[in-house]
Protein backbone atom coordinates (compact mmCIF):
# COMPACT_ATOMS: atom_id res chain seq x y z
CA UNK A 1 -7.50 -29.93 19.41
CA UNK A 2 -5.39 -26.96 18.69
CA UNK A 3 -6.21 -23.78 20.52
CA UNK A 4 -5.42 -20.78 18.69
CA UNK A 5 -3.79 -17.59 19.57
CA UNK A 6 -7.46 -15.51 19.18
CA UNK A 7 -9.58 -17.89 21.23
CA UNK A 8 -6.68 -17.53 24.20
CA UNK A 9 -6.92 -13.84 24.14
CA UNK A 10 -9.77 -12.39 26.22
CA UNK A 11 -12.55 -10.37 23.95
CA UNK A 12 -11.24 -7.12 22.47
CA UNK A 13 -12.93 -4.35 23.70
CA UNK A 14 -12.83 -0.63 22.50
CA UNK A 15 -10.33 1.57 22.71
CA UNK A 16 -7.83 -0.83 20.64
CA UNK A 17 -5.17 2.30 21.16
CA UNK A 18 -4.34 3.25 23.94
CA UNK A 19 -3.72 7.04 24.83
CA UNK A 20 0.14 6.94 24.96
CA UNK A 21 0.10 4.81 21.21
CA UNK A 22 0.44 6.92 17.98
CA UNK A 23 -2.46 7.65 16.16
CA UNK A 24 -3.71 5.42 13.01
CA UNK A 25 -1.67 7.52 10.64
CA UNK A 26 1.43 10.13 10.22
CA UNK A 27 0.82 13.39 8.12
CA UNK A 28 4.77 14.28 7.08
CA UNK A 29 5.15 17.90 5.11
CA UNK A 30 1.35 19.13 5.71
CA UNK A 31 2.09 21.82 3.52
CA UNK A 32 4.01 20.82 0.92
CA UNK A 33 3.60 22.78 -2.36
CA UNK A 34 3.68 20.34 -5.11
CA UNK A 35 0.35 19.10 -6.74
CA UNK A 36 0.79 15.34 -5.11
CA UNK A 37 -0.76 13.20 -2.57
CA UNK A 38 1.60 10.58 -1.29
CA UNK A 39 0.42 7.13 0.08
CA UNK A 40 2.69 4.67 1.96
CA UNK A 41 -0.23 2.09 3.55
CA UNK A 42 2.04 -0.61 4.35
CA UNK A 43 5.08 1.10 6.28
CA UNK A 44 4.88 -0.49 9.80
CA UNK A 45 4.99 -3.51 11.32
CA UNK A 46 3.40 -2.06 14.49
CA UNK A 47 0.58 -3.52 16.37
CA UNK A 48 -1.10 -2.32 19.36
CA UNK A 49 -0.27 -3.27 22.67
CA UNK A 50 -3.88 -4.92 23.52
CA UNK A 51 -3.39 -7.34 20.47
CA UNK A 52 0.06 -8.42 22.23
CA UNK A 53 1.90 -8.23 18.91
CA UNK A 54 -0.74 -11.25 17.02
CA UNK A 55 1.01 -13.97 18.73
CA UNK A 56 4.21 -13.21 16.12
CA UNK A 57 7.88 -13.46 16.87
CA UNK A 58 10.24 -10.83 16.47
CA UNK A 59 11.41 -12.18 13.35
CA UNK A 60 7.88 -12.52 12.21
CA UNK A 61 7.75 -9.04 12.74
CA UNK A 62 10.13 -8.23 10.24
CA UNK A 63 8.40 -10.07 7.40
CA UNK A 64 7.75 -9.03 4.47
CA UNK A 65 4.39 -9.75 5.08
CA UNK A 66 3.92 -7.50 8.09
CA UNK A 67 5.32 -4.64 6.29
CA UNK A 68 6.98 -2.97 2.97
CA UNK A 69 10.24 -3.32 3.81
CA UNK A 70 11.91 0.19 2.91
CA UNK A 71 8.84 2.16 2.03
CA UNK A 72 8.41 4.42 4.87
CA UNK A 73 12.17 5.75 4.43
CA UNK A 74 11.77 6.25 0.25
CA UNK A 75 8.06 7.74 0.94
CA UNK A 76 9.11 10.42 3.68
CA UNK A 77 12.67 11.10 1.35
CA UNK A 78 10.21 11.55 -1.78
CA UNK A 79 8.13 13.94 0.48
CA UNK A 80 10.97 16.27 0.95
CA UNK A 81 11.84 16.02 -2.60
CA UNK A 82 9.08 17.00 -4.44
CA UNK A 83 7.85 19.18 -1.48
CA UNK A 84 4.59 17.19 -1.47
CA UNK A 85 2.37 16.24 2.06
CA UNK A 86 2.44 12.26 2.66
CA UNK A 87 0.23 10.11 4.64
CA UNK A 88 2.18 7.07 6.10
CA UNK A 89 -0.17 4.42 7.97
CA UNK A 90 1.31 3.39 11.55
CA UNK A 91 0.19 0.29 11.94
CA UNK A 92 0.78 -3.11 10.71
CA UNK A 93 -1.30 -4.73 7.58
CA UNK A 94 -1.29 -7.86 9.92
CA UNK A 95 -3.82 -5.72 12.26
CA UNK A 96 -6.25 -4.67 8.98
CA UNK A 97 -5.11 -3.78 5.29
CA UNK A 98 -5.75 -0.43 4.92
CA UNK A 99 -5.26 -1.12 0.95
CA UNK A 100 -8.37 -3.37 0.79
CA UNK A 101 -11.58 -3.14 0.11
CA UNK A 102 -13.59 -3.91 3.37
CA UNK A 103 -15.40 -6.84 1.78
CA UNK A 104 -11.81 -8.55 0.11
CA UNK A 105 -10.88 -11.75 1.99
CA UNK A 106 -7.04 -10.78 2.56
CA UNK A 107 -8.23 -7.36 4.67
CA UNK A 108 -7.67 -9.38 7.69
CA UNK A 109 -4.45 -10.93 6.82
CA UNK A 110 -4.22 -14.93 8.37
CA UNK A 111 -1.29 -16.42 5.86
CA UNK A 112 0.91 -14.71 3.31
CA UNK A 113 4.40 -16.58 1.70
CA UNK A 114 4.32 -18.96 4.49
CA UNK A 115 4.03 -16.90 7.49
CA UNK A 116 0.58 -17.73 9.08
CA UNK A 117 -1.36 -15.08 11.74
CA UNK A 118 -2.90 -17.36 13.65
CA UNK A 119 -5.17 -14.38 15.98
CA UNK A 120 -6.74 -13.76 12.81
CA UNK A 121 -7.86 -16.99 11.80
CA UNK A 122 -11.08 -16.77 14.12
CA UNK A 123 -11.77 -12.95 14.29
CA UNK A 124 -15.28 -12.39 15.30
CA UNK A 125 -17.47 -9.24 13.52
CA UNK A 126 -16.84 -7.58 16.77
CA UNK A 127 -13.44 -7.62 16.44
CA UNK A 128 -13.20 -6.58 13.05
CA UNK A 129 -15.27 -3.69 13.48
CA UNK A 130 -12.94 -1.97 16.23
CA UNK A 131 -9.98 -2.72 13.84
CA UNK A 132 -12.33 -0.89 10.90
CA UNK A 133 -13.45 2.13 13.19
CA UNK A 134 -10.04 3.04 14.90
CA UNK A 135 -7.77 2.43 11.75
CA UNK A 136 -9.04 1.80 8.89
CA UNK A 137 -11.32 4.38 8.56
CA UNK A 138 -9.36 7.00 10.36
CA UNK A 139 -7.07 6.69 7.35
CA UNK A 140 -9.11 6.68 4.20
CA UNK A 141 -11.05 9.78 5.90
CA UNK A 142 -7.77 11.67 6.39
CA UNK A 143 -6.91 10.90 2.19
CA UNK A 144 -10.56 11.99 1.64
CA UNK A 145 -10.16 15.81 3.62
CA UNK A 146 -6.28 15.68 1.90
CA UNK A 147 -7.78 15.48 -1.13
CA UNK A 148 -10.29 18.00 -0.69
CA UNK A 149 -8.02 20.48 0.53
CA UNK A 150 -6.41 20.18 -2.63
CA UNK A 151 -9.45 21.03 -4.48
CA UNK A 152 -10.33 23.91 -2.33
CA UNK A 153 -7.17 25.57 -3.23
CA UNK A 154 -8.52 24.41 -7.32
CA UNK A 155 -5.49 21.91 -7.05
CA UNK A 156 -6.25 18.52 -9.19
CA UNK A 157 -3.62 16.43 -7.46
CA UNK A 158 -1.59 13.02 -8.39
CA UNK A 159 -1.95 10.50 -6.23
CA UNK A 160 1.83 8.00 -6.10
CA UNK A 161 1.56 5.25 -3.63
CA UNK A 162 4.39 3.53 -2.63
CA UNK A 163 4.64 -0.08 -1.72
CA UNK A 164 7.51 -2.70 -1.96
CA UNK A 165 7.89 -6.83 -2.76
CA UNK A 166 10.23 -9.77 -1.66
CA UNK A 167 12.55 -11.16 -4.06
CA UNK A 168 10.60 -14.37 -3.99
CA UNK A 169 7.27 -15.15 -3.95
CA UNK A 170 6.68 -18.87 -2.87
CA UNK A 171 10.10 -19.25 -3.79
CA UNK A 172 9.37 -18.35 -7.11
CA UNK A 173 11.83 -15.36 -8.09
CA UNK A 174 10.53 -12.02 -9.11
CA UNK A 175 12.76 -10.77 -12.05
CA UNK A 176 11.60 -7.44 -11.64
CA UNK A 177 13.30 -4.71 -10.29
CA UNK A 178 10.45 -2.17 -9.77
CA UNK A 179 6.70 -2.70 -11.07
CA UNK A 180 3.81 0.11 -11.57
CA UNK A 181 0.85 -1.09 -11.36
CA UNK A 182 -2.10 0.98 -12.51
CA UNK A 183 -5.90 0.42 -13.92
CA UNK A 184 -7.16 2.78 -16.73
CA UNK A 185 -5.42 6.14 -16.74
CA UNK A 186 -2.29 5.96 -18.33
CA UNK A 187 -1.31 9.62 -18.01
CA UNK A 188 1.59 8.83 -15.11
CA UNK A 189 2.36 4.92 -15.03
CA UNK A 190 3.53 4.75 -18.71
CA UNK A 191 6.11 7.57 -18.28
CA UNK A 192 7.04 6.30 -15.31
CA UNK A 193 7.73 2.69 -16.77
CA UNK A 194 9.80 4.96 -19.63
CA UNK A 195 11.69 6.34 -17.54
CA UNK A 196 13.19 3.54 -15.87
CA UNK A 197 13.46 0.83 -18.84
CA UNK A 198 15.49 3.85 -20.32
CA UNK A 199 17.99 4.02 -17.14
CA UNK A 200 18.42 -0.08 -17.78
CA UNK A 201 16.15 -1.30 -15.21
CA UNK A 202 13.49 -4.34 -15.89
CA UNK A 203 9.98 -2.58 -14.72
CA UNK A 204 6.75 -4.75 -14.37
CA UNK A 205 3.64 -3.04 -16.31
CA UNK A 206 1.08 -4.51 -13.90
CA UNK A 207 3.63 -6.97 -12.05
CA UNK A 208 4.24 -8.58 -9.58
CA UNK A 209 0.28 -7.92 -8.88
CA UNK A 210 -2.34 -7.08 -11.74
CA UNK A 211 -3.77 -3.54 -10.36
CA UNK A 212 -6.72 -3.94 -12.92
CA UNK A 213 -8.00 -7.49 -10.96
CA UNK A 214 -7.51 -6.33 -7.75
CA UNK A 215 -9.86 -3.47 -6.99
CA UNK A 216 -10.88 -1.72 -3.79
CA UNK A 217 -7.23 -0.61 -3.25
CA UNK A 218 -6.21 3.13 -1.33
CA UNK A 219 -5.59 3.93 -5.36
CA UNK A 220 -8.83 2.74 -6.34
CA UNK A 221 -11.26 4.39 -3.85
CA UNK A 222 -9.65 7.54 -3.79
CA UNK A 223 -8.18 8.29 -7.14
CA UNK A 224 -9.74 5.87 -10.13
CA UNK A 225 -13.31 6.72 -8.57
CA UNK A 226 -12.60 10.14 -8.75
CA UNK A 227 -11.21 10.18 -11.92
CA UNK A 228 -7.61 11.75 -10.60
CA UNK A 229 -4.58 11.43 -12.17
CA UNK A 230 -2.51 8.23 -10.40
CA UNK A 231 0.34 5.46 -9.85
CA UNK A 232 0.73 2.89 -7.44
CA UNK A 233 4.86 1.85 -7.22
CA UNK A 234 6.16 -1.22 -6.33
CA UNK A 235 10.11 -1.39 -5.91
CA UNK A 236 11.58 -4.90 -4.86
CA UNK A 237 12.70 -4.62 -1.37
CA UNK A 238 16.35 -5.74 -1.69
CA UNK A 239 17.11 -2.41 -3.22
CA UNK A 240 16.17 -0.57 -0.27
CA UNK A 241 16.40 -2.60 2.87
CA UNK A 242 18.89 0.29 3.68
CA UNK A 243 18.86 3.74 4.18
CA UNK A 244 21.12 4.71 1.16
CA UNK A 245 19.28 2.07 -1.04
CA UNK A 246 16.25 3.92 -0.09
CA UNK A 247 17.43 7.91 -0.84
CA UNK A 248 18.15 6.73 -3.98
CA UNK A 249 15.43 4.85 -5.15
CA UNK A 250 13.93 7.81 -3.95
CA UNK A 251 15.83 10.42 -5.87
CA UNK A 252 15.14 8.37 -8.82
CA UNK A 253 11.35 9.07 -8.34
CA UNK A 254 11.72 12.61 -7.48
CA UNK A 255 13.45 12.89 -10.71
CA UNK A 256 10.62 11.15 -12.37
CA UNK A 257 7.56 12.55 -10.34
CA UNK A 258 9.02 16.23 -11.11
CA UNK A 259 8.87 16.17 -15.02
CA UNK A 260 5.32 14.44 -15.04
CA UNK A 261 3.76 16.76 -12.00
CA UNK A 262 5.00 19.70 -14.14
CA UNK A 263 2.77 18.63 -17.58
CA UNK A 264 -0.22 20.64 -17.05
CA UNK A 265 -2.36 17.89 -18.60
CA UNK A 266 -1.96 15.78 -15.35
CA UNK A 267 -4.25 17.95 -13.35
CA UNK A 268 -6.89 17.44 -15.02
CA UNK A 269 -10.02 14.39 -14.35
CA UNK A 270 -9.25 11.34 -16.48
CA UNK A 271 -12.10 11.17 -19.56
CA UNK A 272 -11.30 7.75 -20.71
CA UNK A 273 -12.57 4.23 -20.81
CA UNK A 274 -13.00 2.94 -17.45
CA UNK A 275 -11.45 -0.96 -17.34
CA UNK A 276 -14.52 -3.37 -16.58
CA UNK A 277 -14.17 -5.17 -12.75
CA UNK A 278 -14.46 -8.90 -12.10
CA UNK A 279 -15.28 -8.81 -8.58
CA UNK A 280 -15.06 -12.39 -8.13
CA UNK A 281 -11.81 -13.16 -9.99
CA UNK A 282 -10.95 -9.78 -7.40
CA UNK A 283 -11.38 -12.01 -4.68
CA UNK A 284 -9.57 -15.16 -5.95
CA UNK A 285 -6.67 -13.48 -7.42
CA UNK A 286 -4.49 -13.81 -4.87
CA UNK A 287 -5.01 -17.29 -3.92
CA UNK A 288 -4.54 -18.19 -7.69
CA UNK A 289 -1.46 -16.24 -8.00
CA UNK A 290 0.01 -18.00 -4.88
CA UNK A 291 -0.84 -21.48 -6.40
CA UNK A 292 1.31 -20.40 -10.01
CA UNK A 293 3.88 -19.26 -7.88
CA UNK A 294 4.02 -22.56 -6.03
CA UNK A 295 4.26 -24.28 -9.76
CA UNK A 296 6.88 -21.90 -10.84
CA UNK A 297 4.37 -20.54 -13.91
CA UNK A 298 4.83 -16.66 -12.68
């Protein structure tokens, strides 16, 4: 029988960080100016010391799997930019997916474009729940009292999350070289896709992933729900796997972000239609999208 990595290590027992760890999250520009809340969830491939890195290598470290590769670099360059605050997540997605729903089978992540997380695949409630209480819900609480401080100052604010994607999915290649993905309010995704088709680039509307299947995202629960003005960016991860990549992809969005965050009609709550939710084809998406891939049908 093959022992896994989770039944070798002893029973996790609170605190999971320890005092001399950084906290769940990173605040970067606390008082930036601009009427903007950004959101980098995915920007570390950290894990804390008592989970003795998940039983992953090095190079499993650096996965795309473990982390948006290039994200923290374009999110805290964007932050300067547009003189907006920015939350960046410090830990892996391999310890708990901060842009999940609580209830969505890939929150604790156990195999993604072959890599496999072995500690995960026996995780008992316990477990989970010290993961949930130390950072997951450290984060979204810090977004909620961001948000809030926006509205005492009678601030409506955008809310751009910033993610990255591999080249290949299941070796399946991703033609794309940027998507937005974004559920009912069209107010800031379709000027964003504009805007780049115009400079020559190919933009995904709702690629690589379909934001109106998978619910329960950071964007979901904290700007959909509340009816706030929002886009979630996805930039394929060859373009900035290096600093200078990475300014100017960022530049690029400043560029962007600046025209739309200066139409008054942004800050306002979204009146429209609200998209219906499947929450069962939620929970299956990603499975089915990993078995086209495999086919070559994306």
């Amino acid at each position: 029988m093959t022992v896994t990595f989770s039944e070798k290590r002893p029973s996790l027992t609170p605190p999971l960080l320890a005092e001399d760890e950084p906290p769940p999250y990173s605040v970067v520009n606390p008082g930036g100016k601009a009427p903007c809340l950004l959101i980098c969830e995915h920007a570390s491939n950290a894990i804390p010391k008592k989970l003795d890195n998940l039983g992953l290598t090095e190079e499993q470290l650096r996965h795309h799997a473990i982390l948006d590769i290039g994200v923290d670099h374009v999110t805290r360059c964007l932050s300067e930019i547009l003189d907006a605050p920015a939350i960046i997540a410090n830990y892996s997605r391999a310890v708990i997916d901060i842009n999940r729903r609580l209830d969505h089978p890939t929150v604790f992540l156990t195999e993604n474009d072959g890599l496999t997380v072995t500690a995960n695949l026996n995780l008992g409630d316990a477990e989970k729940q010290i993961r949930i209480d130390e950072i997951y819900e450290p984060f979204h609480q810090k977004i909620r009292d961001m948000i809030e401080g926006f509205r005492q100052q009678d601030m409506i604010p955008a809310i751009v999350s910033i993610h990255s994607y591999s080249p290949l999915f299941y070796k399946q290649v991703r033609p794309w070289h940027m998507g937005i993905l974004w559920t009912q309010d069209p107010r800031m995704p379709v000027p964003v896709i504009e805007y780049f088709r115009e400079k020559g680039y190919t933009v995904g509307d709702n690629e690589p992933y379909d934001a109106r299947v998978l619910r329960g995202t950071t964007i979901n629960q904290h700007a959909d729900d509340n009816r706030l003005p929002n886009v979630l960016v996805e930039i394929r991860n060859d373009q900035i796997d290096s600093a200078q990549g990475g300014t100017q992809w960022a530049e690029m969005l400043g560029d962007c972000l600046k025209n739309i965050l200066q139409d008054e009609s942004i800050h306002s709550y979204y009146d429209g239609p609200e998209i219906p939710y499947d929450p069962e084809y939620a929970e299956r998406y990603f499975e089915q999208l990993k078995e086209k891939a495999k086919r070559g049908e994306l």
